[in-house]
PDB file of N, CA and C in Angstrom:
ATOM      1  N   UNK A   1      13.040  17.315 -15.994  1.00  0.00           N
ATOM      2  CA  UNK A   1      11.767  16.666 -16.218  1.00  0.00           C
ATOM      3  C   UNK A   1      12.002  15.168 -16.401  1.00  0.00           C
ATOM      4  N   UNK A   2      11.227  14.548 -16.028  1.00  0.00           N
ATOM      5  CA  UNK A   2      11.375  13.187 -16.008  1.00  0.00           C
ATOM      6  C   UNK A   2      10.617  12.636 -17.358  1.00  0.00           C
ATOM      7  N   UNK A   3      11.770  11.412 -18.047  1.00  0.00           N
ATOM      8  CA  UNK A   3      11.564  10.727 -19.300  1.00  0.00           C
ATOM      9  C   UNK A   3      10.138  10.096 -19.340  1.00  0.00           C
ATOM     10  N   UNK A   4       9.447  10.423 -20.344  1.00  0.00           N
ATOM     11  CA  UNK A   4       7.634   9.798 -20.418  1.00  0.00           C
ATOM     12  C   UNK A   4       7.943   8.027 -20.165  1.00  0.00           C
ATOM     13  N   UNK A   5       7.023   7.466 -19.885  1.00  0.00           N
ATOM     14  CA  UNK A   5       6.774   6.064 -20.314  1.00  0.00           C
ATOM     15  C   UNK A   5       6.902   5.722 -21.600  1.00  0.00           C
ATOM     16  N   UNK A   6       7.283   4.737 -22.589  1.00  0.00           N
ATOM     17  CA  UNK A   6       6.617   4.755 -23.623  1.00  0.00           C
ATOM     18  C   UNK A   6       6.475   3.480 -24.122  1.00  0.00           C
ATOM     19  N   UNK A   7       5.476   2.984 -24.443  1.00  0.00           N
ATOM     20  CA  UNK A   7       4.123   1.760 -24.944  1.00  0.00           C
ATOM     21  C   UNK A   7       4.535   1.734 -26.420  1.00  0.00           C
ATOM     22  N   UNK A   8       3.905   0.147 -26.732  1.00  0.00           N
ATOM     23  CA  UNK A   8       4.156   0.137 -28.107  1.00  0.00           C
ATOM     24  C   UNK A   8       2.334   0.401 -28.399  1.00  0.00           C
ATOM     25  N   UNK A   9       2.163   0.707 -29.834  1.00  0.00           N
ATOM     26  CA  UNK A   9       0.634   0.788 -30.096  1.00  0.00           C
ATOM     27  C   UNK A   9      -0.121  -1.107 -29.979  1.00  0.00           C
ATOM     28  N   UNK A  10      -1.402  -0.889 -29.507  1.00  0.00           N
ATOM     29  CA  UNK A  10      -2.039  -1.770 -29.390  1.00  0.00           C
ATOM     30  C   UNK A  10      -2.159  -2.024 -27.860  1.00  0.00           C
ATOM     31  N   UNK A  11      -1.575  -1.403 -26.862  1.00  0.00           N
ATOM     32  CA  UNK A  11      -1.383  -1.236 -25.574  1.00  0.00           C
ATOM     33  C   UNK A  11      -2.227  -0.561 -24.614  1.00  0.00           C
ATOM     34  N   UNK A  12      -3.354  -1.295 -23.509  1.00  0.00           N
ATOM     35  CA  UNK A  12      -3.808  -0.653 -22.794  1.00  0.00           C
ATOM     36  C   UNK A  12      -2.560  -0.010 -21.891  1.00  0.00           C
ATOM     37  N   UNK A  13      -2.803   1.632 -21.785  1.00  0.00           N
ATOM     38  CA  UNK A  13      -1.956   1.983 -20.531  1.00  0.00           C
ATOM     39  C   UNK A  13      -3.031   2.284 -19.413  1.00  0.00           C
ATOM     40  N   UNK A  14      -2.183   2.308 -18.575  1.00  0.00           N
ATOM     41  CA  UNK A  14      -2.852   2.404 -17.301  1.00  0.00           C
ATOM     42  C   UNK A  14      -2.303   3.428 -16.356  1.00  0.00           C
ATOM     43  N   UNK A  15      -3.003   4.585 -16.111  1.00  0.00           N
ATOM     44  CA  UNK A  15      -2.983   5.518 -15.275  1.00  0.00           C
ATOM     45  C   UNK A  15      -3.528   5.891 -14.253  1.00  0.00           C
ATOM     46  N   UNK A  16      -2.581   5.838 -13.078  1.00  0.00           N
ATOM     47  CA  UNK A  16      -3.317   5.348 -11.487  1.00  0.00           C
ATOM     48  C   UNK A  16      -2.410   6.526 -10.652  1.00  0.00           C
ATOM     49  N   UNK A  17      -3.391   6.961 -10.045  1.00  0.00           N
ATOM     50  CA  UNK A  17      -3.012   8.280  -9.303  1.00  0.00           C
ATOM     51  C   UNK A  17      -3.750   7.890  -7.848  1.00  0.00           C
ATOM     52  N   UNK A  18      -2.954   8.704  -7.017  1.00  0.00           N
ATOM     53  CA  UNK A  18      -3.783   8.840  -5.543  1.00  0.00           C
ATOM     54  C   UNK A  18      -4.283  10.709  -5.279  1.00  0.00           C
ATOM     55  N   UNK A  19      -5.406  10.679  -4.895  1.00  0.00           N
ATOM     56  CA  UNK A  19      -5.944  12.020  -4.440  1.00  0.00           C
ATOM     57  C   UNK A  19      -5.541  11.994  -3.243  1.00  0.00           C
ATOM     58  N   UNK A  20      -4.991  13.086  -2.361  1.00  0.00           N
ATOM     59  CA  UNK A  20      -4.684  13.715  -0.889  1.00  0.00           C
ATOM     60  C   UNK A  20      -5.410  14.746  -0.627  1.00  0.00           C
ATOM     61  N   UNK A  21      -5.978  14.903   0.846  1.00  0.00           N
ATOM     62  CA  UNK A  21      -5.898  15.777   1.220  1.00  0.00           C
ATOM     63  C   UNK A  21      -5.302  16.689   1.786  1.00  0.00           C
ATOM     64  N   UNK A  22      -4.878  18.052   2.507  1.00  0.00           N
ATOM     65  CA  UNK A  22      -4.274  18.796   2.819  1.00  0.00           C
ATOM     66  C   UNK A  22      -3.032  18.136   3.397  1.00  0.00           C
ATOM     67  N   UNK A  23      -3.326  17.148   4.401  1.00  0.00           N
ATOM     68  CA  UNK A  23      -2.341  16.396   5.465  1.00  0.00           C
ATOM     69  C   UNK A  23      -1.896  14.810   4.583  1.00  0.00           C
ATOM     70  N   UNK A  24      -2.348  15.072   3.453  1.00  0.00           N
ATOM     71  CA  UNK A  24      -1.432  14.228   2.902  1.00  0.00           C
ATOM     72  C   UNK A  24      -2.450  12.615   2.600  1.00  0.00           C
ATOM     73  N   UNK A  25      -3.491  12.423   3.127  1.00  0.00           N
ATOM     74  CA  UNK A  25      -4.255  11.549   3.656  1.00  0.00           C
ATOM     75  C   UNK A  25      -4.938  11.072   1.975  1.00  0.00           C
ATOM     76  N   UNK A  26      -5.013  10.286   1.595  1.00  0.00           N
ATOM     77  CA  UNK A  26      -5.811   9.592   0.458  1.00  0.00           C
ATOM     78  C   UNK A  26      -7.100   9.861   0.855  1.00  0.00           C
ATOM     79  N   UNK A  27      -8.098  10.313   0.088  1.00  0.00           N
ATOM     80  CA  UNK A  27      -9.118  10.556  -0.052  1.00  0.00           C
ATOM     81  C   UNK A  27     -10.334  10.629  -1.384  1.00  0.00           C
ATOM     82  N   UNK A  28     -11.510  10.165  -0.960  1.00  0.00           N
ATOM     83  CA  UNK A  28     -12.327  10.490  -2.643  1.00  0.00           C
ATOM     84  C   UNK A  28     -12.977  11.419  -2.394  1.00  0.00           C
ATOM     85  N   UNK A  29     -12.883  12.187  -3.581  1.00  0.00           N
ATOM     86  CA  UNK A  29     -13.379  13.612  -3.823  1.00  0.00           C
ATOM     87  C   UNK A  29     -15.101  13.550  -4.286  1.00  0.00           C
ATOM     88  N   UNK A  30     -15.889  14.524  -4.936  1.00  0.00           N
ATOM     89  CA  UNK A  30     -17.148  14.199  -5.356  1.00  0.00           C
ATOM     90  C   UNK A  30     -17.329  14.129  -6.856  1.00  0.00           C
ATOM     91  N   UNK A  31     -15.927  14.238  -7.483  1.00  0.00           N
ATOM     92  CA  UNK A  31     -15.639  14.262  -8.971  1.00  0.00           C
ATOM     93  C   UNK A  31     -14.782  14.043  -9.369  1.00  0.00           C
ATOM     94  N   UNK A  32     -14.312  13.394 -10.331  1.00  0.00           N
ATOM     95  CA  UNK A  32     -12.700  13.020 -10.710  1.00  0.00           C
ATOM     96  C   UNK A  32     -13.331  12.524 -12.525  1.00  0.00           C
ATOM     97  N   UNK A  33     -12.189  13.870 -12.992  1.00  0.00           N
ATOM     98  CA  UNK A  33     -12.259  13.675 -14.556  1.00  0.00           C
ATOM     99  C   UNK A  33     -10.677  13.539 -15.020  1.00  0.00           C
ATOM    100  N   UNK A  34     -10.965  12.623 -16.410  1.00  0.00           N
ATOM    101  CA  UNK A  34      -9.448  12.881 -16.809  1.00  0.00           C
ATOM    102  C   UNK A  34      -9.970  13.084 -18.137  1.00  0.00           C
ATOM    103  N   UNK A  35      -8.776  13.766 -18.107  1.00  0.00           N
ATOM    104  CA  UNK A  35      -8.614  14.249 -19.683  1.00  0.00           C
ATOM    105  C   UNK A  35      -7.347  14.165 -20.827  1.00  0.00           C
ATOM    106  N   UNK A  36      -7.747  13.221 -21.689  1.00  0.00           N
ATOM    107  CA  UNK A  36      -6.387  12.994 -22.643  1.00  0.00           C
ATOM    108  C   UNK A  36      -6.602  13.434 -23.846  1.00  0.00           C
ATOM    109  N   UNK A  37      -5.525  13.385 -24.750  1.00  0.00           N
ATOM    110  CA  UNK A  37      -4.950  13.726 -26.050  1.00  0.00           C
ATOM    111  C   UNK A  37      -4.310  12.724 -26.753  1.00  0.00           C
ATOM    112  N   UNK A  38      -4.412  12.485 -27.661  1.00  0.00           N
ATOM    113  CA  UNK A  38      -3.894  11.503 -28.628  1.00  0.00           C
ATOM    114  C   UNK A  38      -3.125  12.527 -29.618  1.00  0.00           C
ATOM    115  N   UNK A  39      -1.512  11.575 -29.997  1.00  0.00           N
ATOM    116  CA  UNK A  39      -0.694  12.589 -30.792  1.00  0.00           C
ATOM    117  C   UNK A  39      -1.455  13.135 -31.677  1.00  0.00           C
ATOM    118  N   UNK A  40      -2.489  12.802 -32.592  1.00  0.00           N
ATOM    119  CA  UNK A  40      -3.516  13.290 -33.653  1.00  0.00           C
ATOM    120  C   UNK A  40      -4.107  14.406 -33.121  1.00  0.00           C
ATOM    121  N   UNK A  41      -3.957  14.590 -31.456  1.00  0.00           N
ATOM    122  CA  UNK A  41      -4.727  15.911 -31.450  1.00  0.00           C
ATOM    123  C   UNK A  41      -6.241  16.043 -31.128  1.00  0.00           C
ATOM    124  N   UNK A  42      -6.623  14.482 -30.894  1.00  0.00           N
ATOM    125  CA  UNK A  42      -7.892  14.284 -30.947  1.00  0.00           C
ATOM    126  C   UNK A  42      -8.095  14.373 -29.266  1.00  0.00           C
ATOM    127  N   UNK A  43      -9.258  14.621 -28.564  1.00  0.00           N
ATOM    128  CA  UNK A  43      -9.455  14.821 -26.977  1.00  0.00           C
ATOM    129  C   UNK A  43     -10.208  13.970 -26.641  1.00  0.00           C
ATOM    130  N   UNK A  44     -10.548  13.362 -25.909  1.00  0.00           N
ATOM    131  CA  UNK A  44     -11.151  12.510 -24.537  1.00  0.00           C
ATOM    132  C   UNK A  44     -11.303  12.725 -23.475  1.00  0.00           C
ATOM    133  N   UNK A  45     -12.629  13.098 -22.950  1.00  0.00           N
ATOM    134  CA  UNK A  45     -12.744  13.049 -21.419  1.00  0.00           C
ATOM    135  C   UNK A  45     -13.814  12.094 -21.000  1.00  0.00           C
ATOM    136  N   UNK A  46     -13.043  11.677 -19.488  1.00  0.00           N
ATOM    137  CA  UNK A  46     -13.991  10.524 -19.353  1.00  0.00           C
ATOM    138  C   UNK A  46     -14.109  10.911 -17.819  1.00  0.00           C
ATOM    139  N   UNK A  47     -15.397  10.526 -16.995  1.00  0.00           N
ATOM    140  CA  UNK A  47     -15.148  10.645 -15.452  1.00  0.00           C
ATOM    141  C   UNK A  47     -15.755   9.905 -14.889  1.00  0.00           C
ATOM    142  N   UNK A  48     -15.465   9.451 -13.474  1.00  0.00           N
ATOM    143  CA  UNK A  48     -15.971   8.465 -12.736  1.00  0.00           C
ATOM    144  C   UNK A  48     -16.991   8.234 -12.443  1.00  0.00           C
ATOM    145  N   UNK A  49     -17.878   6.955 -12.716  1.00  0.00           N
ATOM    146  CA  UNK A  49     -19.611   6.837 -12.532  1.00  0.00           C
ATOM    147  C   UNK A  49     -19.895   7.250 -13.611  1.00  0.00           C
ATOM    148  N   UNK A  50     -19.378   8.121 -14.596  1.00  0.00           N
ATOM    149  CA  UNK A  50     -19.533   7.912 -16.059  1.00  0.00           C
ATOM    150  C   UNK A  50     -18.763   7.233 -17.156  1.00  0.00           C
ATOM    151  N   UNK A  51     -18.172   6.193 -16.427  1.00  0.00           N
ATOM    152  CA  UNK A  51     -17.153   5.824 -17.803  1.00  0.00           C
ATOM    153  C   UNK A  51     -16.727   4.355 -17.222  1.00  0.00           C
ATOM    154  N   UNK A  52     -16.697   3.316 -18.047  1.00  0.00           N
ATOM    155  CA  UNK A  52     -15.741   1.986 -17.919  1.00  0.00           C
ATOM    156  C   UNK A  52     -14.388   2.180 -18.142  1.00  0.00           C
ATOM    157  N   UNK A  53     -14.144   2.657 -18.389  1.00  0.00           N
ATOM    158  CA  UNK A  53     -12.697   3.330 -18.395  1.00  0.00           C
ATOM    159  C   UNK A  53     -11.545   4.326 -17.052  1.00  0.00           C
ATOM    160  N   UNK A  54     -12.481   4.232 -16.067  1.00  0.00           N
ATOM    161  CA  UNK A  54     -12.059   5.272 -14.863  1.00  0.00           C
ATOM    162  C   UNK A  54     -12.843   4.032 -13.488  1.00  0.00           C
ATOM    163  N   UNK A  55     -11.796   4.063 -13.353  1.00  0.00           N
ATOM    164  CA  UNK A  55     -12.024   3.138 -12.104  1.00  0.00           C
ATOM    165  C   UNK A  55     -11.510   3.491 -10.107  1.00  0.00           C
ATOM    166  N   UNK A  56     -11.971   3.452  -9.261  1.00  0.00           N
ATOM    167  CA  UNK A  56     -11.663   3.792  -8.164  1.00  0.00           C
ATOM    168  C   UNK A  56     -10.763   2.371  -7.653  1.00  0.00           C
ATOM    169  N   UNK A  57      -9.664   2.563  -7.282  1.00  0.00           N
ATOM    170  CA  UNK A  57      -9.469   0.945  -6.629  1.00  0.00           C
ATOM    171  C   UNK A  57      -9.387   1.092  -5.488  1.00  0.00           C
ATOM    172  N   UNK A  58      -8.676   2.097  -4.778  1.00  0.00           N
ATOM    173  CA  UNK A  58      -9.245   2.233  -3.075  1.00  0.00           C
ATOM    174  C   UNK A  58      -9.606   3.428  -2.948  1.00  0.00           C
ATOM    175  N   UNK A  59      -9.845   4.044  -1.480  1.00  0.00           N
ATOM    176  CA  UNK A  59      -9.726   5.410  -0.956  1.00  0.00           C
ATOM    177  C   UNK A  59      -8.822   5.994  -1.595  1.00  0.00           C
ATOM    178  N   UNK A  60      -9.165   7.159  -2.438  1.00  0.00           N
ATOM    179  CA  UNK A  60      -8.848   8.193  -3.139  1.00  0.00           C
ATOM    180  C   UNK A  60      -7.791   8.090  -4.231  1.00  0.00           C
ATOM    181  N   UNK A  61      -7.796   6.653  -4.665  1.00  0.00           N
ATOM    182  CA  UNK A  61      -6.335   5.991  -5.611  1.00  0.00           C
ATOM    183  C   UNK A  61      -7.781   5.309  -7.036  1.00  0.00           C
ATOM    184  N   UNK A  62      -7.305   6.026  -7.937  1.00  0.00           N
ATOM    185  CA  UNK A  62      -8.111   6.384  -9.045  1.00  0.00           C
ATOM    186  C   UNK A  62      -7.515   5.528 -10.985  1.00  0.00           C
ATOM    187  N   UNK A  63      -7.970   4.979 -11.305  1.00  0.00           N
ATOM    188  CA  UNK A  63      -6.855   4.444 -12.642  1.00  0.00           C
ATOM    189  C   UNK A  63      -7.702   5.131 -14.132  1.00  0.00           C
ATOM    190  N   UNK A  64      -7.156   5.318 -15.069  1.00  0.00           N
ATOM    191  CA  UNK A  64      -7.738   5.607 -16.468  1.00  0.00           C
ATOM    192  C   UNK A  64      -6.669   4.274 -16.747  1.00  0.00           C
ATOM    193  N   UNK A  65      -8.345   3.809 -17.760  1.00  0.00           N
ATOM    194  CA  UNK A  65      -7.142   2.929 -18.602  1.00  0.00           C
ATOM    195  C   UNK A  65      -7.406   3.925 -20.608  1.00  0.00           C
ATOM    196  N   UNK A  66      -6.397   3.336 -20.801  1.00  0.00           N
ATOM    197  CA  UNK A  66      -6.781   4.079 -22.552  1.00  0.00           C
ATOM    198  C   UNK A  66      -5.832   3.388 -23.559  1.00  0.00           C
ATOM    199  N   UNK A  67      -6.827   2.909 -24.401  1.00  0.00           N
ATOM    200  CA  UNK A  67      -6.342   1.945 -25.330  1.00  0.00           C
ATOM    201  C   UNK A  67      -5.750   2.686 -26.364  1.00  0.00           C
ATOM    202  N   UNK A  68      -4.661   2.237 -26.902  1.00  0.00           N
ATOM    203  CA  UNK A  68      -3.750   2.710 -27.904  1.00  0.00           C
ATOM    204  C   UNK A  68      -4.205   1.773 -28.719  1.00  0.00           C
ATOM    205  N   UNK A  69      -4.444   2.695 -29.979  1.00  0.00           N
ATOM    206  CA  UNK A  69      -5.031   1.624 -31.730  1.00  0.00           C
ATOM    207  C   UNK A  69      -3.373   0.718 -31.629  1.00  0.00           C
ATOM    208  N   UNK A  70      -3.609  -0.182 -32.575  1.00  0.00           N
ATOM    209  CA  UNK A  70      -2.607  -1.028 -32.977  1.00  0.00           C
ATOM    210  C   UNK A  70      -2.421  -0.250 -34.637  1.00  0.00           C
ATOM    211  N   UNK A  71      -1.934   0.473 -34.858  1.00  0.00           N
ATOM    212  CA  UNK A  71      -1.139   0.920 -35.574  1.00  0.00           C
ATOM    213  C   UNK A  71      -0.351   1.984 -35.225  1.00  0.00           C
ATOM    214  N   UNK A  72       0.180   2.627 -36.703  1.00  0.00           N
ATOM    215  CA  UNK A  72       1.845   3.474 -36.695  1.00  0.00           C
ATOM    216  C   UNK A  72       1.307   4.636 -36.402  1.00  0.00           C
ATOM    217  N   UNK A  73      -0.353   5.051 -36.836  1.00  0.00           N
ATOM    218  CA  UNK A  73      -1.038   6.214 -36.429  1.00  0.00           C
ATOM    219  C   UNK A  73      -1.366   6.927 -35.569  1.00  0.00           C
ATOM    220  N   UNK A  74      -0.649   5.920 -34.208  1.00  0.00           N
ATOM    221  CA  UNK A  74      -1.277   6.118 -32.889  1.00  0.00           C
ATOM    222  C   UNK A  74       0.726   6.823 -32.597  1.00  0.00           C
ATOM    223  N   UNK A  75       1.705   6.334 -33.141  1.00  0.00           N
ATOM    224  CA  UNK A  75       2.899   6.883 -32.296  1.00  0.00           C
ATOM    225  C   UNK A  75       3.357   8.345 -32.257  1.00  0.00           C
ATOM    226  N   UNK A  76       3.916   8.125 -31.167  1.00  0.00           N
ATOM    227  CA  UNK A  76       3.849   9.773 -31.029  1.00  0.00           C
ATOM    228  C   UNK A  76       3.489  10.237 -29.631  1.00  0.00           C
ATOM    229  N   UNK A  77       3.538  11.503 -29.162  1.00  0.00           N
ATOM    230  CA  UNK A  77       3.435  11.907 -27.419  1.00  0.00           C
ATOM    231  C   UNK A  77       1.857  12.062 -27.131  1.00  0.00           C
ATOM    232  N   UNK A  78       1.794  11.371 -26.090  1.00  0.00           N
ATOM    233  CA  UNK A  78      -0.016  11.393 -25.869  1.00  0.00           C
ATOM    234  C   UNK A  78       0.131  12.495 -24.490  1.00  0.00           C
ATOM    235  N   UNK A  79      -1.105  13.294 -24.168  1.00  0.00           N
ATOM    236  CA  UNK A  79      -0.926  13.867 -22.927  1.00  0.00           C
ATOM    237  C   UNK A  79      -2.404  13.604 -22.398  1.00  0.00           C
ATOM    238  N   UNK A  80      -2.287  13.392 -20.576  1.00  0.00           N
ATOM    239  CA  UNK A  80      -3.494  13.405 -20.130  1.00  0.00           C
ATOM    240  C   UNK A  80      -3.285  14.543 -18.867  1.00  0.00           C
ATOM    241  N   UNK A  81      -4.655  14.611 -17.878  1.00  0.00           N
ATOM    242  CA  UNK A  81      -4.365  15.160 -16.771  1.00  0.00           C
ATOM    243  C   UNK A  81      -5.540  14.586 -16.036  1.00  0.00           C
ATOM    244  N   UNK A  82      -5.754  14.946 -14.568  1.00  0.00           N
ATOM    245  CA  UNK A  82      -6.750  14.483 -13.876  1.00  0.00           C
ATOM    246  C   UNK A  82      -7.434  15.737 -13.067  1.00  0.00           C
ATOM    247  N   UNK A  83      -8.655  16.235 -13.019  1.00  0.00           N
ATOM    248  CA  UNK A  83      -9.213  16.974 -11.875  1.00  0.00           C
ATOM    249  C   UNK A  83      -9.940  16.254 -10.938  1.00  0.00           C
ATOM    250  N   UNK A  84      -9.814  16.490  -9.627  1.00  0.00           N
ATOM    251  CA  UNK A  84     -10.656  16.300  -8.588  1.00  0.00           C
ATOM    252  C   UNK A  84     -11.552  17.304  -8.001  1.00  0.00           C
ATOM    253  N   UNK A  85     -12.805  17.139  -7.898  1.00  0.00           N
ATOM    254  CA  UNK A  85     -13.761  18.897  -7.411  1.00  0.00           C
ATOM    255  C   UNK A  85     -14.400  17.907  -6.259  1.00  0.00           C
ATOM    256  N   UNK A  86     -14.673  18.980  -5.419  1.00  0.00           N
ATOM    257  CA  UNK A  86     -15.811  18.966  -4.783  1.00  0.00           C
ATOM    258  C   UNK A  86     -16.747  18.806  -4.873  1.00  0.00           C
ATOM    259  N   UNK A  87     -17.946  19.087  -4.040  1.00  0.00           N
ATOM    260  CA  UNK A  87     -19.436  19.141  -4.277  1.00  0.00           C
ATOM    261  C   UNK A  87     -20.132  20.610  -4.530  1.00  0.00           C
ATOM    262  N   UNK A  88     -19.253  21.686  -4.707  1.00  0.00           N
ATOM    263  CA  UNK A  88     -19.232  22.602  -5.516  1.00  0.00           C
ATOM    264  C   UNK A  88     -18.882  22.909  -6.944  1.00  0.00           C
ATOM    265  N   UNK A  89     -17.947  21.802  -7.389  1.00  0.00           N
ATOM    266  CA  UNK A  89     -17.346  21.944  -8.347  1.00  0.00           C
ATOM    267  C   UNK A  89     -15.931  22.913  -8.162  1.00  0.00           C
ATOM    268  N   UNK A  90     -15.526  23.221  -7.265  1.00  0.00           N
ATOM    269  CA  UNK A  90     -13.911  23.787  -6.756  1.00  0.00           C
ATOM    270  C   UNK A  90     -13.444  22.074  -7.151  1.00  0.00           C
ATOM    271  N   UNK A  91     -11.836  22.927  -7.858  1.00  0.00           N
ATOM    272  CA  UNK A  91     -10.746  22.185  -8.069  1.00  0.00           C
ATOM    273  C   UNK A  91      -9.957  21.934  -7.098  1.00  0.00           C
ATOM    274  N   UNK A  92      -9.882  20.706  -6.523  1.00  0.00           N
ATOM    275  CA  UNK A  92      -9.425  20.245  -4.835  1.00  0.00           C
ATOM    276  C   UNK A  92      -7.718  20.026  -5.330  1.00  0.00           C
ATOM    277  N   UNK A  93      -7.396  19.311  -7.019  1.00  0.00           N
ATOM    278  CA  UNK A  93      -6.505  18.272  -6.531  1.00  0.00           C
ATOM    279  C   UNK A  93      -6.151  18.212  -8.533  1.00  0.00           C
ATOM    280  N   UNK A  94      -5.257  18.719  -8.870  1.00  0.00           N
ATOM    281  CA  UNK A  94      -4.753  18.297 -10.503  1.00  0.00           C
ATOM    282  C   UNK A  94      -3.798  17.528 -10.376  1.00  0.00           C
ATOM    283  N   UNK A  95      -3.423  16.811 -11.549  1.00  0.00           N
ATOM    284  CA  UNK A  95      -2.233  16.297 -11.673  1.00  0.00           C
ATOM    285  C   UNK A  95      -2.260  16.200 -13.339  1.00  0.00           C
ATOM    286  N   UNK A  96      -0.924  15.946 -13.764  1.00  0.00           N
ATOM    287  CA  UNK A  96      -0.761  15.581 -15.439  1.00  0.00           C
ATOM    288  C   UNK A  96       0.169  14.856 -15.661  1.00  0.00           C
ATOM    289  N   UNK A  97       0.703  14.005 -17.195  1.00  0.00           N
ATOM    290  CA  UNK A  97       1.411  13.581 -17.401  1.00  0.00           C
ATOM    291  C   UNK A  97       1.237  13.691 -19.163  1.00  0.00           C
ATOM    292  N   UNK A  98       2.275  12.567 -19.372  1.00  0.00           N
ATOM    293  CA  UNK A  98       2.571  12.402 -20.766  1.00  0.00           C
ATOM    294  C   UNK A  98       3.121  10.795 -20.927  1.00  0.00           C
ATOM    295  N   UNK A  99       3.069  10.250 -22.061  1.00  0.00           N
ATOM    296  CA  UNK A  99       3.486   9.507 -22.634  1.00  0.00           C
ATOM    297  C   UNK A  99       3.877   8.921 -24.027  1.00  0.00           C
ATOM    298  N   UNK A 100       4.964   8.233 -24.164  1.00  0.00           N
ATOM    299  CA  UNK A 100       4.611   8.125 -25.649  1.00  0.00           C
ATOM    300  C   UNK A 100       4.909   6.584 -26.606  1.00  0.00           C
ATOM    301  N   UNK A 101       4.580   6.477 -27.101  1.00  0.00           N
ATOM    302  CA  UNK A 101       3.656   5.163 -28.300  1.00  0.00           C
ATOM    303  C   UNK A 101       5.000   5.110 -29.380  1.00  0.00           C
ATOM    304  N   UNK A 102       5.927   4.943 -29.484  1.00  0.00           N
ATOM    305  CA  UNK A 102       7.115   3.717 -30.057  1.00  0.00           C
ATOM    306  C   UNK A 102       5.993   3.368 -31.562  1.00  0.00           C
ATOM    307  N   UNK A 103       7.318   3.861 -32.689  1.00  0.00           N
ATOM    308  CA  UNK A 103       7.029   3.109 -34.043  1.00  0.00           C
ATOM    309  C   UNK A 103       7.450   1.715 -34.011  1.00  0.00           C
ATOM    310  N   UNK A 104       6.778   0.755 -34.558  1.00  0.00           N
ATOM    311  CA  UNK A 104       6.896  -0.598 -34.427  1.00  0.00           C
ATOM    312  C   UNK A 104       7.023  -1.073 -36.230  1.00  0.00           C
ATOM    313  N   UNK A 105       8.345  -1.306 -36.408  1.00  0.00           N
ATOM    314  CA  UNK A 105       8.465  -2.264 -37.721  1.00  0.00           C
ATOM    315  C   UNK A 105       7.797  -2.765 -38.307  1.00  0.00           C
ATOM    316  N   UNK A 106       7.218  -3.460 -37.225  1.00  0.00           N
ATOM    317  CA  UNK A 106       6.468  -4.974 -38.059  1.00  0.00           C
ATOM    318  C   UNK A 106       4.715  -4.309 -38.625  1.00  0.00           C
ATOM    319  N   UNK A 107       4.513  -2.786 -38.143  1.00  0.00           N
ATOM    320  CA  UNK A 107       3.401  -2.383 -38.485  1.00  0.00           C
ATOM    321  C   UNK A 107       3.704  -1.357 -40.017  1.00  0.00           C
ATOM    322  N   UNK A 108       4.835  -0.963 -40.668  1.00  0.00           N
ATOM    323  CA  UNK A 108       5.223  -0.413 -41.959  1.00  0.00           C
ATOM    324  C   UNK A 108       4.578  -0.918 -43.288  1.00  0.00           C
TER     325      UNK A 108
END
């Protein structure tokens, strides 16, 4: 498994994915949600055309941004994931990850 990213708190991260279709081709779907976790356990979902936070930047290449508090409360492993649906609501396209938020000294 590959080592998370990891941010100090007070840090927008930025999570940018591309959607494909079958042949591999970048594409936008008719829905795209993401969904995160904060080490606290607390949930967030946000989705596109509903949120300043979820942005399209080209054909089918998608970003969450998500602000990490500036404190020691925030360190620890965050997890998100992304769905893409149709115009049925069928799941075209998942992906997930993780990251994690570094104790910082100068915040003790």
């Amino acid at each position: 498994m590959t080592a998370p990213n990891v941010y100090d708190p007070g840090t927008q991260v930025r999570i940018i994915d591309t959607i494909v279709d079958g042949l591999g081709a970048p594409f936008d779907p008719d829905e795209v949600i993401y969904h995160y976790t904060d080490n606290q356990g607390n949930d967030t979902t946000e989705a596109y055309n509903d949120s300043d936070v979820v942005s399209r930047l080209n054909v089918g290449i998608y970003q969450l941004l998500i602000n990490v508090p500036y404190t020691n409360d925030s360190v620890g492993e965050w997890t998100y994931d992304r769905v893409a649906k149709d115009g049925d609501g069928v799941e075209l396209h998942t992906t997930d990850g993780r990251f994690v938020v570094k104790r910082l000294a100068t915040l003790e």
